[in-house]
Protein backbone atom coordinates (compact mmCIF):
# COMPACT_ATOMS: atom_id res chain seq x y z
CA UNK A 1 -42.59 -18.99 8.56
CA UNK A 2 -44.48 -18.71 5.48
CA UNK A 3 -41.92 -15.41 4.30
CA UNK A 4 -39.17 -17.64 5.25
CA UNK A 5 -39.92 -20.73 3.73
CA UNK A 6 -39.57 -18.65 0.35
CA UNK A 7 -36.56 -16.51 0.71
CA UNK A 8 -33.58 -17.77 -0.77
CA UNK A 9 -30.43 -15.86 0.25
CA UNK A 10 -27.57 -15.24 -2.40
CA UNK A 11 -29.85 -17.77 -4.46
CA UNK A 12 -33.08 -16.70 -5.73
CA UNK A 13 -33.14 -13.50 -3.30
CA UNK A 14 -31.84 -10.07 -4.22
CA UNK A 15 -29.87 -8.49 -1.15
CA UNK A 16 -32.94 -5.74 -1.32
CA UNK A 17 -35.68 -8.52 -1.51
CA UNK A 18 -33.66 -10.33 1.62
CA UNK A 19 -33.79 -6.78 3.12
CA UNK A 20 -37.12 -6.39 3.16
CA UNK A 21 -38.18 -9.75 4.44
CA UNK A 22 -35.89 -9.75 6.69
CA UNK A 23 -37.13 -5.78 8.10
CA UNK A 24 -40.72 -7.38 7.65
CA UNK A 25 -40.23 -10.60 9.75
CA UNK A 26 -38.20 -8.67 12.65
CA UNK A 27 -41.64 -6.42 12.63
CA UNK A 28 -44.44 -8.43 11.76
CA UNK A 29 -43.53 -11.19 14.30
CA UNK A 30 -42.50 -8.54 17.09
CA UNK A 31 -46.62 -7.49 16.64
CA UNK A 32 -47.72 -11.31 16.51
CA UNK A 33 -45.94 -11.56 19.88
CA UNK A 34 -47.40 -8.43 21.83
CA UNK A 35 -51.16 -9.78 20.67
CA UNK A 36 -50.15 -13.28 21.77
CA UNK A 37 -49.02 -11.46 25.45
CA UNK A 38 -51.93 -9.53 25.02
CA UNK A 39 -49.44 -6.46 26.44
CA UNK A 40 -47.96 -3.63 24.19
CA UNK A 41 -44.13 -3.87 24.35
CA UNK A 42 -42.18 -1.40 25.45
CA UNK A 43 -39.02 -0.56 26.78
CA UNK A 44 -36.29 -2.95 26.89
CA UNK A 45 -39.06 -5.46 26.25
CA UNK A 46 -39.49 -4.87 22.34
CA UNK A 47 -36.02 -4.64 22.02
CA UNK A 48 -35.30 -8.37 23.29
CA UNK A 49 -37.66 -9.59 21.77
CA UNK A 50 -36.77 -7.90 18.01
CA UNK A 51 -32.95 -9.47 18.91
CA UNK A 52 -34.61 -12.42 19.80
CA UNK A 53 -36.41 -12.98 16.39
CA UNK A 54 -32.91 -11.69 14.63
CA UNK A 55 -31.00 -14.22 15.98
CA UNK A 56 -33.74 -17.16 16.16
CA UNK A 57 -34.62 -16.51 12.62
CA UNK A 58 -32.91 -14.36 10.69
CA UNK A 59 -29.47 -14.90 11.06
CA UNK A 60 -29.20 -19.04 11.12
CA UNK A 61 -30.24 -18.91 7.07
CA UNK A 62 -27.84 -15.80 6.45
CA UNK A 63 -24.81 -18.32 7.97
CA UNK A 64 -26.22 -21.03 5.97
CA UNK A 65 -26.08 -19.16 2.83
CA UNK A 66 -22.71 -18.14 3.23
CA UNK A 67 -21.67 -21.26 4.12
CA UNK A 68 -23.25 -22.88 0.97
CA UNK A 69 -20.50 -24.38 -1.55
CA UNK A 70 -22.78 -22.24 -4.19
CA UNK A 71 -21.61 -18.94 -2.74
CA UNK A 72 -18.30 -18.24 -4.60
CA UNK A 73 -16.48 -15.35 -3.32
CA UNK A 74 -14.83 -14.31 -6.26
CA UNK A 75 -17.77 -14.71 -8.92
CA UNK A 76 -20.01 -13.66 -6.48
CA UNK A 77 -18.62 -11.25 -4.65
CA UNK A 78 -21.45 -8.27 -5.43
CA UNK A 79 -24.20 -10.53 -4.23
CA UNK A 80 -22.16 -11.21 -1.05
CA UNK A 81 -21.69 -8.05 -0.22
CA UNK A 82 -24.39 -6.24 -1.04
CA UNK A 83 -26.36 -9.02 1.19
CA UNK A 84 -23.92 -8.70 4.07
CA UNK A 85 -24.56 -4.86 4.18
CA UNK A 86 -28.00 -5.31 4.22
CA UNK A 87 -28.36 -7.82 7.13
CA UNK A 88 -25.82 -4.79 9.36
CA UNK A 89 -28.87 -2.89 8.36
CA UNK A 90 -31.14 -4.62 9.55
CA UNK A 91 -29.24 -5.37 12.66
CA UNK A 92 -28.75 -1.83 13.13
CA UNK A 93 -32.16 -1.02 12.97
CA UNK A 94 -33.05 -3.86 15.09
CA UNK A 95 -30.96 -2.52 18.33
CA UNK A 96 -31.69 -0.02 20.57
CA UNK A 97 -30.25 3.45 20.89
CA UNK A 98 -28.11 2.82 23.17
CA UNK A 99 -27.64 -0.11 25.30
CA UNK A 100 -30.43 -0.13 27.86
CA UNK A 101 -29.47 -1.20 31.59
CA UNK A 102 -31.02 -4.28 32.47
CA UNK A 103 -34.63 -4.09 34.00
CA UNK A 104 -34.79 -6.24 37.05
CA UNK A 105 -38.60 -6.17 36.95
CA UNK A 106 -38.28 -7.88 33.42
CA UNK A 107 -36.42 -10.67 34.45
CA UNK A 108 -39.01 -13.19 35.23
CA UNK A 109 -40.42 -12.62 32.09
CA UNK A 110 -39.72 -16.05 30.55
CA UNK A 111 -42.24 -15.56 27.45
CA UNK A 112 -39.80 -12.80 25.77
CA UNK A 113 -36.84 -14.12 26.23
CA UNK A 114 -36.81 -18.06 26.70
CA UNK A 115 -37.01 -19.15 23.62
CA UNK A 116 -34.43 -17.60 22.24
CA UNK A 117 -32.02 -18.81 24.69
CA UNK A 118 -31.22 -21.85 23.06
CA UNK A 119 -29.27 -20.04 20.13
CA UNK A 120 -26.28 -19.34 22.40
CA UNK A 121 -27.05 -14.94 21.81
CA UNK A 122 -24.52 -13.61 23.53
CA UNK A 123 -26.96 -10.65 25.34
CA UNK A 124 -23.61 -8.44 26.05
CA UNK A 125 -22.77 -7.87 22.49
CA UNK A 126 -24.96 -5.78 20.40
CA UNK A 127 -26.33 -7.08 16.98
CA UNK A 128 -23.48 -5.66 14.89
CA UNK A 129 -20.96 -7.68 16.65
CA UNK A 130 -23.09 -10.70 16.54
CA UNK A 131 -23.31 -10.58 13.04
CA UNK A 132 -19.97 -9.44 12.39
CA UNK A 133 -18.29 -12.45 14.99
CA UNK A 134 -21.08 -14.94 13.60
CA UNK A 135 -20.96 -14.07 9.85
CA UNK A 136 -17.89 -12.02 8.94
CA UNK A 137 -15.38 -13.33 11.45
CA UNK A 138 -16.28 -17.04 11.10
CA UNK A 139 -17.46 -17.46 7.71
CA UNK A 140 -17.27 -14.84 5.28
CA UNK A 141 -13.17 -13.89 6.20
CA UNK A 142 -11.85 -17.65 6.51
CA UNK A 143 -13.83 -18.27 2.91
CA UNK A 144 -11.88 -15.43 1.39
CA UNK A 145 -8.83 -16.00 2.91
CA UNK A 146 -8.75 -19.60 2.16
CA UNK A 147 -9.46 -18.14 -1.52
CA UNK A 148 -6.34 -15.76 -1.18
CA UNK A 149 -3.80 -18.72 -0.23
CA UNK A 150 -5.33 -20.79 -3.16
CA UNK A 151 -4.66 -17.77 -5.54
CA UNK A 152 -2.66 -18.21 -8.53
CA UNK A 153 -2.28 -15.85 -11.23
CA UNK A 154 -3.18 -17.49 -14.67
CA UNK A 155 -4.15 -17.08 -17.91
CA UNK A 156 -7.48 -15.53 -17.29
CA UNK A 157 -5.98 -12.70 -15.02
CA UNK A 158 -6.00 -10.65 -18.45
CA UNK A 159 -7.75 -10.13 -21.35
CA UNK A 160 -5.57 -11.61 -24.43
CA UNK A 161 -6.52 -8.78 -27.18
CA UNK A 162 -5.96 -5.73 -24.63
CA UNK A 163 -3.91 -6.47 -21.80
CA UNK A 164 -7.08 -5.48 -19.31
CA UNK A 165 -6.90 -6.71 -15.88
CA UNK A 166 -10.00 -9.19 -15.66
CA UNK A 167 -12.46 -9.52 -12.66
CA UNK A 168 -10.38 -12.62 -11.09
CA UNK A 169 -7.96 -10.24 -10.29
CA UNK A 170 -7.66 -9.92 -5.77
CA UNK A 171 -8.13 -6.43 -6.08
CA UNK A 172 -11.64 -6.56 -7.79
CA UNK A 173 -13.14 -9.46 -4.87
CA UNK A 174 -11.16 -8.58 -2.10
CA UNK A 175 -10.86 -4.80 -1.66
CA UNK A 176 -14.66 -4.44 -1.69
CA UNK A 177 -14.43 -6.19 1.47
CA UNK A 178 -11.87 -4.37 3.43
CA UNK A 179 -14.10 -1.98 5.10
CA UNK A 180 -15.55 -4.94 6.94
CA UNK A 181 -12.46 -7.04 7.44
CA UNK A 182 -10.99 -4.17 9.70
CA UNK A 183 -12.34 -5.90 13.07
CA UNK A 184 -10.06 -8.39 15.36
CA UNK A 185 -7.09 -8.62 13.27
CA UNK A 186 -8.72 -9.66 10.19
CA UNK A 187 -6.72 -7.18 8.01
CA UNK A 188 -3.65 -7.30 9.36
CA UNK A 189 -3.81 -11.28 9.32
CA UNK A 190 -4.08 -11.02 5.00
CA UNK A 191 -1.38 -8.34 4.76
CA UNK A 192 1.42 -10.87 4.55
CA UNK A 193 -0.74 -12.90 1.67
CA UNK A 194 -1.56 -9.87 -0.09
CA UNK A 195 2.34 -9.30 -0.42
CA UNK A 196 2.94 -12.45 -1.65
CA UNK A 197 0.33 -12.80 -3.99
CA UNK A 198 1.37 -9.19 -5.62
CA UNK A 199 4.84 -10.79 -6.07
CA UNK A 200 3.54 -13.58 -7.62
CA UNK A 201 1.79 -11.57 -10.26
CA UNK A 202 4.55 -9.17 -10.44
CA UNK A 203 7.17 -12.34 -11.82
CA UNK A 204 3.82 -13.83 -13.99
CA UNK A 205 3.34 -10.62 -15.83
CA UNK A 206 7.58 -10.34 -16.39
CA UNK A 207 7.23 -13.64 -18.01
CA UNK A 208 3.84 -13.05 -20.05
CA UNK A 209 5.33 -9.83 -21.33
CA UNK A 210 8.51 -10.83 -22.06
CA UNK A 211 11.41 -9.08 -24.24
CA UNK A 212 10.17 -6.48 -26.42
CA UNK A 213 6.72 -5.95 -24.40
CA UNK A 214 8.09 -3.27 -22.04
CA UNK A 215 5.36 -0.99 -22.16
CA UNK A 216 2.65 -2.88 -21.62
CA UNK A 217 4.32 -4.96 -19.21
CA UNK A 218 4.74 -1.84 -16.88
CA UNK A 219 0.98 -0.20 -17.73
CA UNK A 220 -0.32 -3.74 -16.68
CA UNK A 221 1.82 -3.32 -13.79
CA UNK A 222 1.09 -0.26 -12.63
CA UNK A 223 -2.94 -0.56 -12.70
CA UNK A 224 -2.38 -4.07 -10.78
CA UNK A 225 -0.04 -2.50 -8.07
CA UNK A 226 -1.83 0.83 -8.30
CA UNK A 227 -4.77 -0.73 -5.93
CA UNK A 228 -3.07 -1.40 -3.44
CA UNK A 229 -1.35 1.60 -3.02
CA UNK A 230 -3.89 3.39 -0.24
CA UNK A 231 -3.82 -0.09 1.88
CA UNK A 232 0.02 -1.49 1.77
CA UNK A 233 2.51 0.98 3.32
CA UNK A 234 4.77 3.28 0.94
CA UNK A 235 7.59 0.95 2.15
CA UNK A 236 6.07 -2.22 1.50
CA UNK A 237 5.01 -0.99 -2.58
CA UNK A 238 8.34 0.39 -2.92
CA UNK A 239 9.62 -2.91 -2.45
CA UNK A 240 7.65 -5.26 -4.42
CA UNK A 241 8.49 -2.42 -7.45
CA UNK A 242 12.25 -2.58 -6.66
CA UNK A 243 12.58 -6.60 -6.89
CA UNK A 244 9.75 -6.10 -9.84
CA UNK A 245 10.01 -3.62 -11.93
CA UNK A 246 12.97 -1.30 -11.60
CA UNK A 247 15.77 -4.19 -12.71
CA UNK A 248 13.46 -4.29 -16.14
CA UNK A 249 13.27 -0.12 -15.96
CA UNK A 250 17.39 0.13 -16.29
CA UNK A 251 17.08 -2.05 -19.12
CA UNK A 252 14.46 -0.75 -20.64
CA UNK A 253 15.68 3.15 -20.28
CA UNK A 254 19.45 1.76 -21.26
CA UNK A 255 18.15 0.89 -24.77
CA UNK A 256 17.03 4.61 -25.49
CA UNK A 257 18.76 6.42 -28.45
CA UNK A 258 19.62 9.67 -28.18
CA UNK A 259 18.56 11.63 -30.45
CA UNK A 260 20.12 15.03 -31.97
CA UNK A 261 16.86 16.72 -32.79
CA UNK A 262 14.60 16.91 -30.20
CA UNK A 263 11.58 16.65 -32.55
CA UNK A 264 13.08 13.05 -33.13
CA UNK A 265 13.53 12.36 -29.19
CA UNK A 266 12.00 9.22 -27.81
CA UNK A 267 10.50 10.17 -24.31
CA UNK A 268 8.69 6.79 -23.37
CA UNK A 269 11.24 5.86 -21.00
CA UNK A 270 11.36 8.75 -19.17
CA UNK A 271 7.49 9.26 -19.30
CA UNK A 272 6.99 5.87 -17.84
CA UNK A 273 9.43 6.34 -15.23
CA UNK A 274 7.67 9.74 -13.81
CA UNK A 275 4.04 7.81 -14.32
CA UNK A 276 5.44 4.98 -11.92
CA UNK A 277 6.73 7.77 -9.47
CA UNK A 278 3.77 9.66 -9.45
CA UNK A 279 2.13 6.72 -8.35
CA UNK A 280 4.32 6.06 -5.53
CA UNK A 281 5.24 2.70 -7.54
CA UNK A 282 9.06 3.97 -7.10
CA UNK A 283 10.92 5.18 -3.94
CA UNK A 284 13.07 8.38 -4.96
CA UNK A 285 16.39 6.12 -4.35
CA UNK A 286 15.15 4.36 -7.26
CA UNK A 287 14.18 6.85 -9.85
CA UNK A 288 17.49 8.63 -9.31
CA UNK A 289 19.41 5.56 -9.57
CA UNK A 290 17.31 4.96 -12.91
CA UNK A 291 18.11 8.68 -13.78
CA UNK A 292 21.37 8.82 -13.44
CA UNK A 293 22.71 5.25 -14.18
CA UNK A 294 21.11 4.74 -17.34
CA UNK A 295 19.50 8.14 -19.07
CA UNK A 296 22.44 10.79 -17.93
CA UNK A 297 25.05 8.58 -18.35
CA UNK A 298 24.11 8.37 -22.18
CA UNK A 299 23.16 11.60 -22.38
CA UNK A 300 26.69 13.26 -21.28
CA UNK A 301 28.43 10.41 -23.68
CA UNK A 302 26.65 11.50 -26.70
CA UNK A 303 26.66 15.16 -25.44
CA UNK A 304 30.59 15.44 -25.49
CA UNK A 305 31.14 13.30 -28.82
CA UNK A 306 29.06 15.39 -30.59
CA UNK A 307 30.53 18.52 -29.17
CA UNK A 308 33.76 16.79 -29.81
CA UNK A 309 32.81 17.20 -33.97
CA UNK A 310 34.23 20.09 -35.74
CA UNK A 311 30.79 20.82 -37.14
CA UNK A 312 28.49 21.06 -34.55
CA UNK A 313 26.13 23.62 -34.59
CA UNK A 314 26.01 25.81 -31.15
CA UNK A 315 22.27 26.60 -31.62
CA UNK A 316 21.39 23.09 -32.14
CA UNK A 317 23.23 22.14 -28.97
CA UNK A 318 21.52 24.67 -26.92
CA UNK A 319 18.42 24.19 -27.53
CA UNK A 320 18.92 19.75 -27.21
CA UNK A 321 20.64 21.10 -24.07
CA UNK A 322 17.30 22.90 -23.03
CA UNK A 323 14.96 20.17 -23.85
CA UNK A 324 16.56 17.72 -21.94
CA UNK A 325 16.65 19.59 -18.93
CA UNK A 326 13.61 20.72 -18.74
CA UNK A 327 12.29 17.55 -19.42
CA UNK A 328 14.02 15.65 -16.61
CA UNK A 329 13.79 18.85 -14.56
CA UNK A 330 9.86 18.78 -15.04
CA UNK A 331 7.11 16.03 -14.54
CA UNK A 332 5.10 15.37 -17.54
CA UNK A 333 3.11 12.31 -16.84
CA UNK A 334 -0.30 13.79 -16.89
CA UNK A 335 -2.01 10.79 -18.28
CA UNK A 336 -2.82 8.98 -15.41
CA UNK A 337 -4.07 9.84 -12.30
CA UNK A 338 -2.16 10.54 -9.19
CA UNK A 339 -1.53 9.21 -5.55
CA UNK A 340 -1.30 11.85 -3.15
CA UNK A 341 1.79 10.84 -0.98
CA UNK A 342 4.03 12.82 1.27
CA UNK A 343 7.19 12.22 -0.96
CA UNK A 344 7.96 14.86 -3.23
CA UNK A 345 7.31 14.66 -7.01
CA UNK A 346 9.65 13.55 -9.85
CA UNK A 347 10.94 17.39 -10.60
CA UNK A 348 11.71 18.36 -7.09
CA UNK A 349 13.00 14.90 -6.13
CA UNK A 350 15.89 15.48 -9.34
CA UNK A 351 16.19 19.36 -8.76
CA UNK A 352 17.49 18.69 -5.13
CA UNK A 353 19.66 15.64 -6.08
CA UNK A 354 23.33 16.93 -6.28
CA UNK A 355 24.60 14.22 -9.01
CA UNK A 356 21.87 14.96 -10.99
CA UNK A 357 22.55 19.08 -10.98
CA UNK A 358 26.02 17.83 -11.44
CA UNK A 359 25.81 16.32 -15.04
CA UNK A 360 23.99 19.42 -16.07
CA UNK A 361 26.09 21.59 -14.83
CA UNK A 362 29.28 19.66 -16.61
CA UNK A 363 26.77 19.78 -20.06
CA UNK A 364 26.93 23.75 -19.28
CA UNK A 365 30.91 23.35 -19.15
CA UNK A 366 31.29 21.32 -22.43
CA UNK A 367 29.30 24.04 -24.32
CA UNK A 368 31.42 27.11 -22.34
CA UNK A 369 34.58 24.83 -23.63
CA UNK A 370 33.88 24.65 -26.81
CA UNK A 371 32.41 28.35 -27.20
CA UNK A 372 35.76 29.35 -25.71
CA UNK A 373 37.66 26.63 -27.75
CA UNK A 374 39.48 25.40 -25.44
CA UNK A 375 40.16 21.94 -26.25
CA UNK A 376 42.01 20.87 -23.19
CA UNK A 377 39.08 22.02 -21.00
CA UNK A 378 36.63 20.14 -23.17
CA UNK A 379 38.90 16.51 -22.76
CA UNK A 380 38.93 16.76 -18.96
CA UNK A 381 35.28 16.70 -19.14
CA UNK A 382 35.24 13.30 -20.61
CA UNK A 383 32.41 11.77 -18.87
CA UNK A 384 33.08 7.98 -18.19
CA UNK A 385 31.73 5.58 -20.69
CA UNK A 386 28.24 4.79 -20.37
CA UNK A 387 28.87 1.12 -20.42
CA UNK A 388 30.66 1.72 -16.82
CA UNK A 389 27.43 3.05 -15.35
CA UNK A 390 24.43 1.20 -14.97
CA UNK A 391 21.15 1.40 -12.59
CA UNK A 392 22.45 -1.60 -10.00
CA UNK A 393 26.14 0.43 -9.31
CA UNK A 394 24.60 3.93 -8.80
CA UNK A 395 21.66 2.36 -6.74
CA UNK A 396 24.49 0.66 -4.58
CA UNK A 397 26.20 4.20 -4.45
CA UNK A 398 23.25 5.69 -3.55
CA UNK A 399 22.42 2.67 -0.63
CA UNK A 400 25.69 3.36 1.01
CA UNK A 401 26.24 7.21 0.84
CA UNK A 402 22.71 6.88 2.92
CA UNK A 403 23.93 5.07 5.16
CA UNK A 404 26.83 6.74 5.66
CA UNK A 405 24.64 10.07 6.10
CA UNK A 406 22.18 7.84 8.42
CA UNK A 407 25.13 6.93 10.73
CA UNK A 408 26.92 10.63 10.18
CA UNK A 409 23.30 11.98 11.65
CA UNK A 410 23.66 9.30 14.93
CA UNK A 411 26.89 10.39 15.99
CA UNK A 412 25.75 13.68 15.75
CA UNK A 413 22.60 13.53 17.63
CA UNK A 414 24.58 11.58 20.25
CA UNK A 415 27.25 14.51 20.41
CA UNK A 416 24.46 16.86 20.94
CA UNK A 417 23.28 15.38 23.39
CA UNK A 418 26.41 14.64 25.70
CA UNK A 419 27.12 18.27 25.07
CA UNK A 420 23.40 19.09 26.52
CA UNK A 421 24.33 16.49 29.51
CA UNK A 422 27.80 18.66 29.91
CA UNK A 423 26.04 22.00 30.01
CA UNK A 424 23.38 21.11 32.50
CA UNK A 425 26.41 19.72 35.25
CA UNK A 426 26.39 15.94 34.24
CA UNK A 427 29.62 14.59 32.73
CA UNK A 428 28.90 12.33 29.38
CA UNK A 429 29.81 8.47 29.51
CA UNK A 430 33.46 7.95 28.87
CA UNK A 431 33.00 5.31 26.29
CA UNK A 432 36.18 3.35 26.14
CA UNK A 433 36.62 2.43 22.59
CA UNK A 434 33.09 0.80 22.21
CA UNK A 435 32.12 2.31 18.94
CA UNK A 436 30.52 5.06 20.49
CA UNK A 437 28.05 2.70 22.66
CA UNK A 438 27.79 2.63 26.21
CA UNK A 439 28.86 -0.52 28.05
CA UNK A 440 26.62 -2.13 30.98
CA UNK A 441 29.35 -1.23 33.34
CA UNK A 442 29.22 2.84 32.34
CA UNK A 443 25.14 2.52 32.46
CA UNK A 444 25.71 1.59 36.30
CA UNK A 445 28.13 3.71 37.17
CA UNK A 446 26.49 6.65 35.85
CA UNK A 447 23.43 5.75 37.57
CA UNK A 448 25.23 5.53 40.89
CA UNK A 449 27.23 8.92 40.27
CA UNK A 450 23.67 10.17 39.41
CA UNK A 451 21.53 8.70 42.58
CA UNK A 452 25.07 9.13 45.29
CA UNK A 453 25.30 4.95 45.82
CA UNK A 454 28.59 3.70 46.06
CA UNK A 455 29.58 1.66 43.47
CA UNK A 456 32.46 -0.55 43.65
CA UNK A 457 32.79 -3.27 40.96
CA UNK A 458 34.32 -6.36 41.85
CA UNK A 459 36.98 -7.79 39.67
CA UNK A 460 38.58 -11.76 38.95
């Protein structure tokens, strides 16, 4: 009692000092209590009674330090943690092996195990669980996540001078816990908070870094979303960046000049755009809808109307020609560091887009026309004006020629497989003008034909 009286959890106490008493009380009084019995404990014995001491001693202040109103889990969140660990230590250490069978000599042995009773120990569970139900389940978890549904991003989310994302931030208190939050539902029950929150931050940054503060806005982005990356699914990212940040990409990328000289090129845009792609920020629907709509679009424009000048020089045009391509061909955001995702990168997502290859291939067509100087040719190669083409059309292009592949691929995987049914003796369902879906009539009588019952609807 004396060690006890003086140890001050998450106050006064490092999490190695609380380690330490707490190792030294489990096996100081474990001794006191075999010279009291004045029997060396063994066997299940010593174990009961070291769970026994745990639970009796130990683990009542470690719930009433967490429940303190001076633990703060966002300030204090390395003190917390490191503390938590430590007591999982200690209640590691404090368990057996394996889970002994019970002894039925030992259970008249009041001395060990009666006073301990009174804490409600459930004997079933081991130690871990008991401090992971009894700390982390029903303190620790409905602390933070009362913390996450009070969240609101604010000025101090950043640093003014630099843009860096301060400590406040959920990532920085929150992720450190995950590894312990993944035990009965506790994960999945933040998930749906976690999305909101990001959203939330996603529209406060747009309006902190307003007109003008493009790239910051989206490098302030990215190492906020960036985080969350290896927890949310692909899907769910992809989503929050689509509402977020890809309307503010097309307008951002629409605004680039085109230069003649390459030297004098701007590639920004297009650097940022492969950065947010690399780090699976940007489903490929997206980036080629961003490609397309608002970089090639400009790029043929300017592309014909110069080639449309009497004095434009052919070397010159090759070698813009060249840059550009290999430059939207290749990815060249090397500056930050990558998420390793199952979707293909930037170049190979553009090489195998057909509407992509396709405004290349009409550049290579402009410069053939006017090497062979055929006007004509050159003027039906007009591209449309850029103006007509913007990220939100081709993206809703894009949205329905997938669907009209998804639905393509259906019908064709249902063909197969009435032509599989056909081959093996079975006759497909006749569908009668159902869209292709079988009616609850056909699914009967085919499994009548199929089983030989007699099947005779009634009708009226």
């Amino acid at each position: 009692e004396k060690k006890l009286s003086s140890w001050k959890p998450l106050t006064k106490s490092t999490a190695r000092e609380s380690e330490l008493i707490m190792s030294s009380v489990v096996v100081d009084l474990c001794s006191a209590v075999a010279t009291v019995s004045d029997s060396e404990l063994k066997g299940d014995n010593i174990w009961c009674t070291k769970r026994g001491l745990f639970t009796a001693h130990i683990l009542p202040r470690i719930k009433r330090a967490y429940q303190s109103t001076r633990w703060d889990p966002i300030g204090d969140i390395d003190d917390g943690l490191a503390l938590y660990e430590a007591v999982l230590r200690v209640a590691k250490d404090a368990s057996p092996p394996t889970q002994l069978p019970s002894n039925p000599e030992n259970d008249g042995d009041i001395l060990l195990e009666q006073p301990f009773a009174s804490f409600g120990d459930d004997v079933s569970k081991d130690l871990v669980s008991v401090v992971s139900d009894g700390i982390m389940h029903d303190i620790i978890f409905p602390k933070i996540s009362r913390c996450l549904s009070q969240y609101k991003p604010s000025p101090s989310l950043l640093d003014n001078e630099t843009g860096k994302i301060q400590t406040i931030a959920p990532h920085f208190w929150l992720q450190p816990w995950l590894p312990h939050l993944d035990y009965r539902s506790m994960l999945s029950t933040l998930l749906p908070d976690i999305r909101r929150k990001l959203r939330s931050i996603m529209s406060y940054l747009s309006k902190t870094y307003g007109p003008g503060k493009e790239e910051l806005f989206f490098a302030v982005s990215t190492d906020m979303l960036r985080p969350w990356r290896p927890i949310l699914d692909v899907q769910v990212m992809q989503s929050i960046s689509s509402d977020s940040l890809s309307p503010r990409l097309g307008r951002y990328l629409s605004r680039i000049q085109i230069a003649t000289s390459v030297k004098d090129q701007d590639w920004k845009g297009i650097e940022t755009l492969e950065r947010m792609h690399d780090n699976g920020l940007l489903s490929d629907r997206d980036l080629l809808s961003l490609v397309e709509g608002e970089v090639l679009s400009s790029w043929a424009e300017y592309l014909h109307s110069w080639l449309s000048t009497k004095d434009c020089n052919l070397k010159d045009v090759a070698s813009f020609y060249a840059e550009w391509k290999c430059k939207i061909f290749s990815s060249s955001s090397n500056s930050s560091p990558k998420v390793s995702t199952s979707k293909p990168s930037p170049s190979s997502a553009i090489a195998e887009d057909p509407m992509i290859c396709r405004y290349f291939y009409a550049g290579l067509r402009m410069i053939d026309a006017v090497v062979r100087k055929d006007t004509d040719a050159l003027e039906d190669l007009t591209p449309p004006p850029s103006i007509e083409t913007n990220f939100q059309s081709v993206l809703a292009r894009r949205a329905k020629e997938d669907r009209l592949r998804a639905e393509a691929a259906m019908r064709a995987k249902i063909a197969a497989e009435q032509s599989a049914l056909f081959h093996h003796g079975d006759q497909p369902f006749d569908h009668q003008g159902n869209g292709g879906v079988a009616t609850f009539r056909e699914v009967v009588e085919d499994f009548a034909r199929r089983n030989d019952i007699d099947f005779a609807p009634k009708f009226g």
